[in-house]
Protein backbone atom coordinates (compact mmCIF):
# COMPACT_ATOMS: atom_id res chain seq x y z
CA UNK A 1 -119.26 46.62 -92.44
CA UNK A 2 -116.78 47.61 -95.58
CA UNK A 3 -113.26 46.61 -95.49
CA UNK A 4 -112.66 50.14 -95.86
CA UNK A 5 -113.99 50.71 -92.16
CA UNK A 6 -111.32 48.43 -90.78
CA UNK A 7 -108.66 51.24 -89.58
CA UNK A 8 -111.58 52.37 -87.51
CA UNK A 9 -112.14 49.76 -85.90
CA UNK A 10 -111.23 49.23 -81.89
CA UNK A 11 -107.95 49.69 -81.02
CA UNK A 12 -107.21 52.66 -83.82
CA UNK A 13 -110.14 54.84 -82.58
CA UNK A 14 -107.63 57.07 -81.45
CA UNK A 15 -106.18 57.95 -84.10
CA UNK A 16 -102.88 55.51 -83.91
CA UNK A 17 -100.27 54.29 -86.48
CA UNK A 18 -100.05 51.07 -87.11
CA UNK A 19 -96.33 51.30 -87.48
CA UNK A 20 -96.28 53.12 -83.75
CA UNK A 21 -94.17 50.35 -81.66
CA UNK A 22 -94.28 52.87 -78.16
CA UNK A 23 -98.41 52.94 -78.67
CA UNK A 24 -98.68 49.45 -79.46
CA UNK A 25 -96.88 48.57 -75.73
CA UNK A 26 -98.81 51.33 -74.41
CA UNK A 27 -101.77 49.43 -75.80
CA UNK A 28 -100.43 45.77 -75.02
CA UNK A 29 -100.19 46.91 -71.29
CA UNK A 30 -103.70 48.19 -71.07
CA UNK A 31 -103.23 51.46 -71.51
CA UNK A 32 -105.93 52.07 -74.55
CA UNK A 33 -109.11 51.18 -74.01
CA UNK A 34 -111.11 53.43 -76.03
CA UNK A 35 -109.98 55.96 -73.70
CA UNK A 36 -107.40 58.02 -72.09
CA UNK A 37 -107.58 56.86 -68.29
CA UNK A 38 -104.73 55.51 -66.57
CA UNK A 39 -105.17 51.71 -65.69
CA UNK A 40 -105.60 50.56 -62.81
CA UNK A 41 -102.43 48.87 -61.86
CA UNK A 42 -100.34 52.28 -62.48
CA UNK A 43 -101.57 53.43 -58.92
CA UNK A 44 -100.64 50.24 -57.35
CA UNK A 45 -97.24 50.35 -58.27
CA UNK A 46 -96.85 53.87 -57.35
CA UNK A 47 -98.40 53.06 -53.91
CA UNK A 48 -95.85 49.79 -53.80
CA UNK A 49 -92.77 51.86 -54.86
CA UNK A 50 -93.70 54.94 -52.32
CA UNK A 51 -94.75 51.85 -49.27
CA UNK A 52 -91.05 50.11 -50.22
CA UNK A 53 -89.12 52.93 -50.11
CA UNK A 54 -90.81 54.45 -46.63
CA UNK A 55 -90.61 50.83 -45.28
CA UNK A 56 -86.72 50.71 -46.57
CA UNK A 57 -86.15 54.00 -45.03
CA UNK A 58 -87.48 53.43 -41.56
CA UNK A 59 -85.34 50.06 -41.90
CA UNK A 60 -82.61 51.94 -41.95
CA UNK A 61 -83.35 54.22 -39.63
CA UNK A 62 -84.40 51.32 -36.61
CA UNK A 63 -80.43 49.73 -37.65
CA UNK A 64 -79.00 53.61 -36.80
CA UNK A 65 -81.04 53.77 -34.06
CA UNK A 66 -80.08 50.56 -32.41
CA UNK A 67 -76.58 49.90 -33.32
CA UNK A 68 -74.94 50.01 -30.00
CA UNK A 69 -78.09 47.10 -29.29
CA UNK A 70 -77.31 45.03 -32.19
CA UNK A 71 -73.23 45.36 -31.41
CA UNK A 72 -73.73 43.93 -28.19
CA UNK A 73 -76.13 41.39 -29.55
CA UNK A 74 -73.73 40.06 -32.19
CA UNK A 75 -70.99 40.12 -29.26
CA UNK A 76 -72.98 38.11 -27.50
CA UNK A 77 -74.17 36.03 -29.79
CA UNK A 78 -70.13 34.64 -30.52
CA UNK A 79 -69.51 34.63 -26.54
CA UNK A 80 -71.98 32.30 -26.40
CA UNK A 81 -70.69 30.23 -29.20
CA UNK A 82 -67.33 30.52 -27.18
CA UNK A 83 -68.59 29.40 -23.48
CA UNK A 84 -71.26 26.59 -24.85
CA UNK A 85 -68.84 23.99 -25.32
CA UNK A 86 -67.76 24.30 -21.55
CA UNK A 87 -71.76 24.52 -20.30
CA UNK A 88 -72.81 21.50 -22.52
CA UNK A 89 -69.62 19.46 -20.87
CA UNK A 90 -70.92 20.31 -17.70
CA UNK A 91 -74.73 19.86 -18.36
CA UNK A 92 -73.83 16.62 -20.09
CA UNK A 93 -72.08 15.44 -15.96
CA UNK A 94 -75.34 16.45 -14.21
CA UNK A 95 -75.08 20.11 -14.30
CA UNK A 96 -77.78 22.66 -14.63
CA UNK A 97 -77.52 24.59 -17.37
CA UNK A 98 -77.90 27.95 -15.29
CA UNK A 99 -75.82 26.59 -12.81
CA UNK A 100 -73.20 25.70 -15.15
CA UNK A 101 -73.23 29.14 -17.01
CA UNK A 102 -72.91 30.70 -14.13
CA UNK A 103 -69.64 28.74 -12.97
CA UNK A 104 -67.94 29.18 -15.97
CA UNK A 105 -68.82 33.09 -16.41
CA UNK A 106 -67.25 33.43 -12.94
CA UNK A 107 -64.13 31.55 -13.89
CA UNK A 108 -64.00 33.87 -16.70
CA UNK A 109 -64.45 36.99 -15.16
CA UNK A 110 -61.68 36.15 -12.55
CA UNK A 111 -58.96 35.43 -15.20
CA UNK A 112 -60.04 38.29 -16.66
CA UNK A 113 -59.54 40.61 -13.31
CA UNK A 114 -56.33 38.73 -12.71
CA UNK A 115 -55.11 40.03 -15.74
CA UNK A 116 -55.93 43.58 -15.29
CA UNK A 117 -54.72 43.52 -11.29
CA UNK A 118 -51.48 42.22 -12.71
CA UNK A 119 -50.71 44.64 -15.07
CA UNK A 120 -51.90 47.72 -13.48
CA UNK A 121 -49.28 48.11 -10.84
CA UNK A 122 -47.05 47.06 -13.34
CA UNK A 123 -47.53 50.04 -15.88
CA UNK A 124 -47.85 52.80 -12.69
CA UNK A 125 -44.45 51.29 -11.68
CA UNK A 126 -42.39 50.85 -14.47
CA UNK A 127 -43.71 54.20 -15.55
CA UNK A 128 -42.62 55.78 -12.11
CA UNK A 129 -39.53 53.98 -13.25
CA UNK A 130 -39.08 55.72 -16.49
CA UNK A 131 -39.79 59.28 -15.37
CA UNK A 132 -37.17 58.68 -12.61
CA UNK A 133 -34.50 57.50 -14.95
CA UNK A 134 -35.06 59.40 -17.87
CA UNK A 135 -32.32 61.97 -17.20
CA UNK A 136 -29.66 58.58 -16.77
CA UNK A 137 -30.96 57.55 -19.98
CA UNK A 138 -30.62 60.64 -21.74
CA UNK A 139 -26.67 61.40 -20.64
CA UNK A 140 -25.56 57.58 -21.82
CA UNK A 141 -27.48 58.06 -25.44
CA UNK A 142 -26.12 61.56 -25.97
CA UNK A 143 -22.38 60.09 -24.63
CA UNK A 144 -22.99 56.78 -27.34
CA UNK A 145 -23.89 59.60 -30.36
CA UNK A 146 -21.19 61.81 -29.64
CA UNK A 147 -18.90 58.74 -30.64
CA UNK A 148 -20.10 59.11 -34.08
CA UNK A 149 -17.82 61.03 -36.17
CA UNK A 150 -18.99 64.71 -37.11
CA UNK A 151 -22.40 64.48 -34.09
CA UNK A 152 -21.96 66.66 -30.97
CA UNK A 153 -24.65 67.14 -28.78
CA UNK A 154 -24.99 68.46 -25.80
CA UNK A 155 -27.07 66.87 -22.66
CA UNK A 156 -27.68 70.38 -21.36
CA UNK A 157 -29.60 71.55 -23.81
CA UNK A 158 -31.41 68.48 -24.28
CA UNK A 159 -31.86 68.36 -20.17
CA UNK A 160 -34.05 71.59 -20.55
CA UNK A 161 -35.50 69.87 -23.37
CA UNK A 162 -36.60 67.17 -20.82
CA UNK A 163 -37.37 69.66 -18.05
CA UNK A 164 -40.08 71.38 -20.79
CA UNK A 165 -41.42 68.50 -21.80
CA UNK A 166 -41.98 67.47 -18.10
CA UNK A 167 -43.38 70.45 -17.82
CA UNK A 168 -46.05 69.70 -20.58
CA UNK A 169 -46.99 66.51 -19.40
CA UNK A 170 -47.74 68.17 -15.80
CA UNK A 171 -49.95 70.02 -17.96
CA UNK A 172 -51.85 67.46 -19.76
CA UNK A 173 -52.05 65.19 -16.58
CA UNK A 174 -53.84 68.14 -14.64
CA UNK A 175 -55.89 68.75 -17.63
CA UNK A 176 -57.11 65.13 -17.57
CA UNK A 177 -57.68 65.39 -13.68
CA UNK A 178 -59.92 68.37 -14.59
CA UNK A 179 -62.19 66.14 -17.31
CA UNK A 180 -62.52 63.21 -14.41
CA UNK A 181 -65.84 63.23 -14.67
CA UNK A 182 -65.54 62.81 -18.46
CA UNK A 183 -63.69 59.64 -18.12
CA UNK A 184 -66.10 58.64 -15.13
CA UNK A 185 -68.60 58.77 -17.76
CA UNK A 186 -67.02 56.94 -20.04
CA UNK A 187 -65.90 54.26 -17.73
CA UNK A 188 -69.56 53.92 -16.59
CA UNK A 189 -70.79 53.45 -19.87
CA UNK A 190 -68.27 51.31 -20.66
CA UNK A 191 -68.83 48.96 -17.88
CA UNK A 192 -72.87 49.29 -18.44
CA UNK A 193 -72.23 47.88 -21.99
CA UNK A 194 -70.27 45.09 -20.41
CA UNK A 195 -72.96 43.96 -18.10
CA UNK A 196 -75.66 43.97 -20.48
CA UNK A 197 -72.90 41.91 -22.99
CA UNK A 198 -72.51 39.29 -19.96
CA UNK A 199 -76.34 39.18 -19.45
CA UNK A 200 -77.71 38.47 -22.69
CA UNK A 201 -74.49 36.35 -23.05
CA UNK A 202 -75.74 34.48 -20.50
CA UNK A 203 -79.44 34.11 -21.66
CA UNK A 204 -79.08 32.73 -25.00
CA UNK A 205 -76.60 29.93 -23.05
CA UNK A 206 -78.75 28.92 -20.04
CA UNK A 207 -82.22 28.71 -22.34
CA UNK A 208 -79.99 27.86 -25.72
CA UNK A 209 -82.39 24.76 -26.11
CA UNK A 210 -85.13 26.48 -25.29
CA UNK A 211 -84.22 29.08 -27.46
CA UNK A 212 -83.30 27.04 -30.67
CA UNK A 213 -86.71 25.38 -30.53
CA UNK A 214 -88.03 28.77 -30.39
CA UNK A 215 -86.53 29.43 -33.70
CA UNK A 216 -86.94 26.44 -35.24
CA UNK A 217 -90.26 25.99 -34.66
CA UNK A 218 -91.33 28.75 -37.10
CA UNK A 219 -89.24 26.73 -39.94
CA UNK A 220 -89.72 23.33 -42.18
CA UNK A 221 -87.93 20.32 -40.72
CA UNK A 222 -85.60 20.20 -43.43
CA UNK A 223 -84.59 24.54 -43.24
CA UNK A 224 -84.35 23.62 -38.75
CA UNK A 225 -81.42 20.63 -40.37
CA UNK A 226 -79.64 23.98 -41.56
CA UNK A 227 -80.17 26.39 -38.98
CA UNK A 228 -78.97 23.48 -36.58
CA UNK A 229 -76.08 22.25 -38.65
CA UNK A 230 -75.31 26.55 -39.11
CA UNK A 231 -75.40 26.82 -35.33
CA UNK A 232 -73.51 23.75 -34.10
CA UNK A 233 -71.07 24.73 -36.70
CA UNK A 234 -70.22 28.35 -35.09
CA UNK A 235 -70.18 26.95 -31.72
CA UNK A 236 -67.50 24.16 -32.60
CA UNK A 237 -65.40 26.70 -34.86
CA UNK A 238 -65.73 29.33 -32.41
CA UNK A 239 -65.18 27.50 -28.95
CA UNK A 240 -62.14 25.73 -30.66
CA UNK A 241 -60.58 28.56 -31.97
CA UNK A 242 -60.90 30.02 -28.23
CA UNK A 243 -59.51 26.90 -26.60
CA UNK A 244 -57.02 26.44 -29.17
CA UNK A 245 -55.83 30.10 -28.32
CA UNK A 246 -56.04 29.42 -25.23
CA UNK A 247 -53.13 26.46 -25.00
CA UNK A 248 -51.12 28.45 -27.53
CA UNK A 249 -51.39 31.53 -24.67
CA UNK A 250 -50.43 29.33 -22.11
CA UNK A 251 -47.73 27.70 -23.77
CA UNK A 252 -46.70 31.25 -25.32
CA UNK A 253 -46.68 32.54 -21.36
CA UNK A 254 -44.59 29.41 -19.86
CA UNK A 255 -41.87 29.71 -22.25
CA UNK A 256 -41.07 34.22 -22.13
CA UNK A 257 -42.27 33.56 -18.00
CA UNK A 258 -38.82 31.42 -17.95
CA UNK A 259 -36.79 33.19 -20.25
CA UNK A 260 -37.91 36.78 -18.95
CA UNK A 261 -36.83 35.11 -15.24
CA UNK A 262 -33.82 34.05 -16.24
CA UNK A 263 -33.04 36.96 -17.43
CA UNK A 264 -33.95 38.72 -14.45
CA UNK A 265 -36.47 41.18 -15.33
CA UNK A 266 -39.07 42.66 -13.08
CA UNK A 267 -42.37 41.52 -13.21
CA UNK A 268 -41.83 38.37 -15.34
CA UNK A 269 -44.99 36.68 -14.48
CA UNK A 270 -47.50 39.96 -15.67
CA UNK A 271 -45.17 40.35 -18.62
CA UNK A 272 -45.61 37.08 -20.00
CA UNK A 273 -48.97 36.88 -19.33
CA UNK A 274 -49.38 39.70 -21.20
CA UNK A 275 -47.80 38.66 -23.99
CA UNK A 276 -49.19 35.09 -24.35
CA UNK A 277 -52.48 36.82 -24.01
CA UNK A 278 -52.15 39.47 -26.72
CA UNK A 279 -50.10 37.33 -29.08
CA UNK A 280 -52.55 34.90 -29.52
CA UNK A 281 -55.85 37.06 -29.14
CA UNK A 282 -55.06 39.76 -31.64
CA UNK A 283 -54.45 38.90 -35.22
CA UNK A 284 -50.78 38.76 -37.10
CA UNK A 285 -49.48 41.44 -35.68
CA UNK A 286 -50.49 40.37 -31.82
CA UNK A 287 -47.34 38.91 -31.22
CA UNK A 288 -45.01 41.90 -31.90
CA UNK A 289 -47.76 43.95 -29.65
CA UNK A 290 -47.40 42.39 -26.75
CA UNK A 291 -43.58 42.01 -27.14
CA UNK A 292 -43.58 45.41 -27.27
CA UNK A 293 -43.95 45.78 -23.38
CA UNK A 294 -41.37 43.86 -22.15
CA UNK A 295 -38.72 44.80 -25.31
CA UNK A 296 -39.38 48.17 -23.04
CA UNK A 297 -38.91 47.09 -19.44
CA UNK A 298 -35.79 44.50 -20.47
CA UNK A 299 -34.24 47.70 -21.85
CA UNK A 300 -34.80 49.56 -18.96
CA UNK A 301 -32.90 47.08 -17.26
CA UNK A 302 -29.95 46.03 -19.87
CA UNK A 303 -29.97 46.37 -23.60
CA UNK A 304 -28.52 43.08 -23.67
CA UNK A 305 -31.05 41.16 -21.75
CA UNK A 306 -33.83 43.36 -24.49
CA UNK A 307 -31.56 41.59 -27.25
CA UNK A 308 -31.44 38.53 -26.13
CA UNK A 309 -35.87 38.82 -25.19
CA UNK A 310 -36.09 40.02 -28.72
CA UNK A 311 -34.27 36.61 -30.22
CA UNK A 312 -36.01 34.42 -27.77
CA UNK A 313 -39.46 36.47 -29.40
CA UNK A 314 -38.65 35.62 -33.12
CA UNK A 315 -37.12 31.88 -32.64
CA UNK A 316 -40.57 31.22 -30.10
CA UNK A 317 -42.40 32.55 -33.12
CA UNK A 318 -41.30 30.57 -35.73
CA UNK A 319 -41.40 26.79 -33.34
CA UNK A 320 -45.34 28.06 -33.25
CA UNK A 321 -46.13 28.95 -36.47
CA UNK A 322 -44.94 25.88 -37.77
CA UNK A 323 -44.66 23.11 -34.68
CA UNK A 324 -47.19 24.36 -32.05
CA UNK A 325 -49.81 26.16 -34.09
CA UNK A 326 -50.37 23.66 -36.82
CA UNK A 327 -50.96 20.55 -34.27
CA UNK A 328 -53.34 22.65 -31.77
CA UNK A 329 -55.80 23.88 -34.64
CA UNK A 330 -55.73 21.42 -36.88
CA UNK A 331 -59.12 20.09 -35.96
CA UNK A 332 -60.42 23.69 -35.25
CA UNK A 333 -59.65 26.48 -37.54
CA UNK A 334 -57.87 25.99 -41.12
CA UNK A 335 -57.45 28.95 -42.53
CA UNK A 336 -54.58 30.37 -45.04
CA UNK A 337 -52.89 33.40 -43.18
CA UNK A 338 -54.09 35.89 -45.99
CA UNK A 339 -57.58 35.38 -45.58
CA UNK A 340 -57.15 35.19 -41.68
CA UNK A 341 -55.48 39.01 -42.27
CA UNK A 342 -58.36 40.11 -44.80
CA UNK A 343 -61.07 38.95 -41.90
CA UNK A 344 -59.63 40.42 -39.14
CA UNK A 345 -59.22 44.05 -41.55
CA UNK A 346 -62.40 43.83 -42.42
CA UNK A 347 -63.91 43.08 -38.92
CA UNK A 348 -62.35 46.12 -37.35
CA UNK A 349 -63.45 48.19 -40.40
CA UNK A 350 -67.15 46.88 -38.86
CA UNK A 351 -66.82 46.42 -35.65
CA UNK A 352 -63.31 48.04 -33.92
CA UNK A 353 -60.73 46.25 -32.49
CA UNK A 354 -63.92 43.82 -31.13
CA UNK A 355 -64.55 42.73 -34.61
CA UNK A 356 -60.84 42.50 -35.67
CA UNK A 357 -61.00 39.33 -32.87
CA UNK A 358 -64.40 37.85 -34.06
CA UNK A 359 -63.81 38.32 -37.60
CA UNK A 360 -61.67 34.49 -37.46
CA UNK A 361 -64.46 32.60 -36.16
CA UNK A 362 -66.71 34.17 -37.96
CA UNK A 363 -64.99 33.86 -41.49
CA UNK A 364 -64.14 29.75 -40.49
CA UNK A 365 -67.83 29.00 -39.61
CA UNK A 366 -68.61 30.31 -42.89
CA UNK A 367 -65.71 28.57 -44.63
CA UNK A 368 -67.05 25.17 -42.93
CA UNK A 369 -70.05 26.15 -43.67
CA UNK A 370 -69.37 26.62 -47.61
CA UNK A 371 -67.90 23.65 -47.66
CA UNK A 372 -70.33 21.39 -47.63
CA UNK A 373 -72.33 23.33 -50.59
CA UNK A 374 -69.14 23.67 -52.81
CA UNK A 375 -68.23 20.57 -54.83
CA UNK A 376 -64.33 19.90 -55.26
CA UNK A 377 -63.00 18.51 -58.60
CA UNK A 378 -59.70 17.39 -59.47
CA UNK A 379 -57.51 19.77 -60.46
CA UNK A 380 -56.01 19.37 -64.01
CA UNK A 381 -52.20 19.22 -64.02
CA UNK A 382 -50.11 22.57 -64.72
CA UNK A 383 -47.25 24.32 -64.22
CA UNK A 384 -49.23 26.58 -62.19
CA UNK A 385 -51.17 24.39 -60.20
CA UNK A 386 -47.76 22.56 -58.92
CA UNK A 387 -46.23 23.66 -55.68
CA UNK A 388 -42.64 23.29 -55.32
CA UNK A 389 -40.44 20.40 -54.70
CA UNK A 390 -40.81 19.16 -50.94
CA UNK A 391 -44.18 20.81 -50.77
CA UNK A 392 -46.79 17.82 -51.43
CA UNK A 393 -46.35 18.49 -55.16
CA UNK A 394 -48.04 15.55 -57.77
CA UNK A 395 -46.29 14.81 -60.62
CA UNK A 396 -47.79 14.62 -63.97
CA UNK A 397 -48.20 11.41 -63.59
CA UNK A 398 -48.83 10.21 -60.56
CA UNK A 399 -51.33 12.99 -59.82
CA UNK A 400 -54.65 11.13 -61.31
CA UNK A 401 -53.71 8.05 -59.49
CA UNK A 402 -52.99 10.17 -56.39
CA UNK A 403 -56.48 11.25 -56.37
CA UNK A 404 -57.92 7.94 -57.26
CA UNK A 405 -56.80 6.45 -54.04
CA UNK A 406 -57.68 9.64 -51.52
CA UNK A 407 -59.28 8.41 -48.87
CA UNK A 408 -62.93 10.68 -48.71
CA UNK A 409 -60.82 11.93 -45.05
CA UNK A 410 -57.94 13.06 -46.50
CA UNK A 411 -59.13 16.94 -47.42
CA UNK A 412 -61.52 17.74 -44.51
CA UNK A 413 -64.28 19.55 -45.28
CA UNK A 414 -64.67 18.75 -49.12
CA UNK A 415 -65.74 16.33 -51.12
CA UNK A 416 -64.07 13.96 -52.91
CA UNK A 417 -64.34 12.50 -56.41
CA UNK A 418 -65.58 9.34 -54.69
CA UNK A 419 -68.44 11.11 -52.32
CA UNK A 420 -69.92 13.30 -55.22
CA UNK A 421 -68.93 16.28 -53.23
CA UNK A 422 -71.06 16.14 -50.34
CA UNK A 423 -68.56 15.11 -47.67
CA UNK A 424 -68.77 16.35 -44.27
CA UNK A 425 -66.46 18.86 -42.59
CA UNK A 426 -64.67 16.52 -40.56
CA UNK A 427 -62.20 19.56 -39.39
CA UNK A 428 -65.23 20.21 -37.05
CA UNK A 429 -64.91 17.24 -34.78
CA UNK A 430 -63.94 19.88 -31.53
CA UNK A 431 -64.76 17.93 -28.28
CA UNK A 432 -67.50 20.04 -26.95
């Protein structure tokens, strides 16, 4: 055949430029062939894009579906981080594992009804207490502002004031006796989540061997190391964190219990245990939460003795944040107050107030946990890298020879020039 038969040959029998870059894919990809069919992979992928987004879709869909499951799952899942240091310290002296779950659940569950008993006659009473003095109140603050130059009031008019507000709060209260069984409903429901909570709680603790050979066993030894090292992570960050709130309650509780009874105000022992409780449990702004209650009931009884609660509050808070707290977590939780905020914002963005409390165990396992997979360097000297005087600051020059001499122990949970980076997280070592 002629050279002048070339641009028919296979490949232009269909009448394509040569210069025709979109053809010339078309024709790299299979599409040409001598003919115009469709090849054959173009109905796979549309099959593979159609089965991915159905099978994306009814992903979705199931996580909807079951989010009250999963939330009680994941709650679970960090109680049981919280209560397995206890169980294994009792399995470890004999102990059944059931046995021992079961002990410590009902240890829990009666601190946790002490609690409530305690502070339920408390708020009917000093509420009783409020209504009944409310009038009192009212003349002495009207009598202190009419002392200001230029204010008159009068407590007449702000007595009817009082009587028409009482009048709407008879109102609302016989509107809420009139939705009871709403808020039996609720309560029901509530107390149904709780139980199942407590019983898959108390599953994954009672078989947790069983059940982390369950899991591994579908893995390579060397992706079980991980899981393992993942899991006995989140049980040491998140059992310490709870014991470690736990003294800081109790010592939080001892010191307003004797100050709130020196003082003389009712129900000291339910109003510091309220406080300890609150302050430690709920993030940053626990402590002014739970001082809110007895602030109240001290001022019921004598502004001064709420003045003097309210110093006692601040002064207590500052011996913790930098005495108390520092020495009690050390070996637990290490974490800069920002990103202890951030955490706890973005766990009750997720999760409610539940997930405002989980969020700090959560986000130190995973700190820990980074750790060990991000290598530290030292840190070049500059102005903005110094802290200030009396803070641990390197000079210039003593800041290489600083870091030539660390000892691998001296930042836990990073490594070290000398270790190549792969230190262990030696803030983990919680007694278990």
């Amino acid at each position: 055949m002629g050279a002048s038969e070339a641009p028919g040959s296979a490949g232009h029998d269909v009448g394509v430029a040569e210069d025709d870059t979109d053809t010339r894919v078309l024709m790299h990809l299979g599409w040409f062939h001598g003919d115009r069919r469709m090849p054959a992979w173009i109905p796979r992928l549309l099959v593979l894009v159609v089965f991915t987004g159905a099978l994306a879709y009814a992903a979705t869909w199931a996580v909807v579906q079951l989010r009250g499951l999963l939330y009680m799952l994941v709650v679970s899942l960090f109680l049981s981080f919280a209560i397995e240091p206890a169980v294994k310290y009792l399995a470890d002296h004999g102990w059944r594992r059931g046995l021992a779950t079961a002990v410590v659940f009902v240890v829990l569950v009666l601190l946790i009804a002490g609690l409530i008993g305690t502070m339920i006659p408390l708020v009917v009473d000093q509420v009783t207490q409020l209504v009944e003095r409310a009038p009192d109140y009212l003349r002495r603050g009207v009598d202190l502002l009419n002392r200001i130059p230029g204010v008159h009031l009068s407590s007449e008019n702000l007595g009817e004031q009082v009587a028409g507000l009482e009048l709407d709060l008879r109102g609302i209260a016989g509107n809420v006796a009139g939705n009871v069984l709403g808020f039996g409903s609720a309560i029901l429901t509530a107390l149904f989540r709780g139980l199942t909570i407590a019983l898959f709680t108390f599953y994954i603790v009672a078989d947790g061997p069983r059940l982390r050979r369950a899991i591994c066993s579908t893995m390579r030894p060397e992706r079980q190391r991980e899981v393992l090292r993942a899991w006995e992570l989140a049980i040491r960050k998140t059992g310490g964190w709870l014991y470690s709130r736990g003294l800081l309650a109790f010592a939080s509780t001892f010191a307003s219990f004797l100050v709130l009874q020196v003082l003389g105000v009712s129900f000291a022992l339910p109003l510091s245990i309220w406080l300890g409780v609150v302050s430690q449990f709920i993030p940053t702004v626990g402590t002014y939460i739970g001082a809110a209650l007895p602030l109240l009931i001290a001022l019921l009884s004598d502004p001064w003795d709420a003045l003097v609660f309210l110093i006692f509050v601040v002064v207590y808070q500052q011996i913790e944040n930098y005495l108390l707290a520092p020495r009690v977590t050390a070996s637990t939780m290490q974490m800069h107050p920002a990103v202890a905020f951030g955490a706890a914002i973005a766990g009750a963005s997720l999760m409610g107030a539940t997930g405002a409390v989980l969020a700090l165990p959560a986000a130190a396992t995973i700190q820990a946990f980074g750790s060990t997979y991000v290598r530290r360097h030292e840190v070049v000297t500059s102005d903005l890298t110094l802290s200030a005087a009396g803070e641990g600051a390197d000079t210039p020059a003593s800041a290489p020879d600083v870091a030539a001499d660390a000892e691998p122990t001296a930042d836990p949970g990073r490594g070290t020039p000398r270790d190549g980076g792969a230190g262990t997280d030696t803030s983990d070592d919680v007694t278990s």
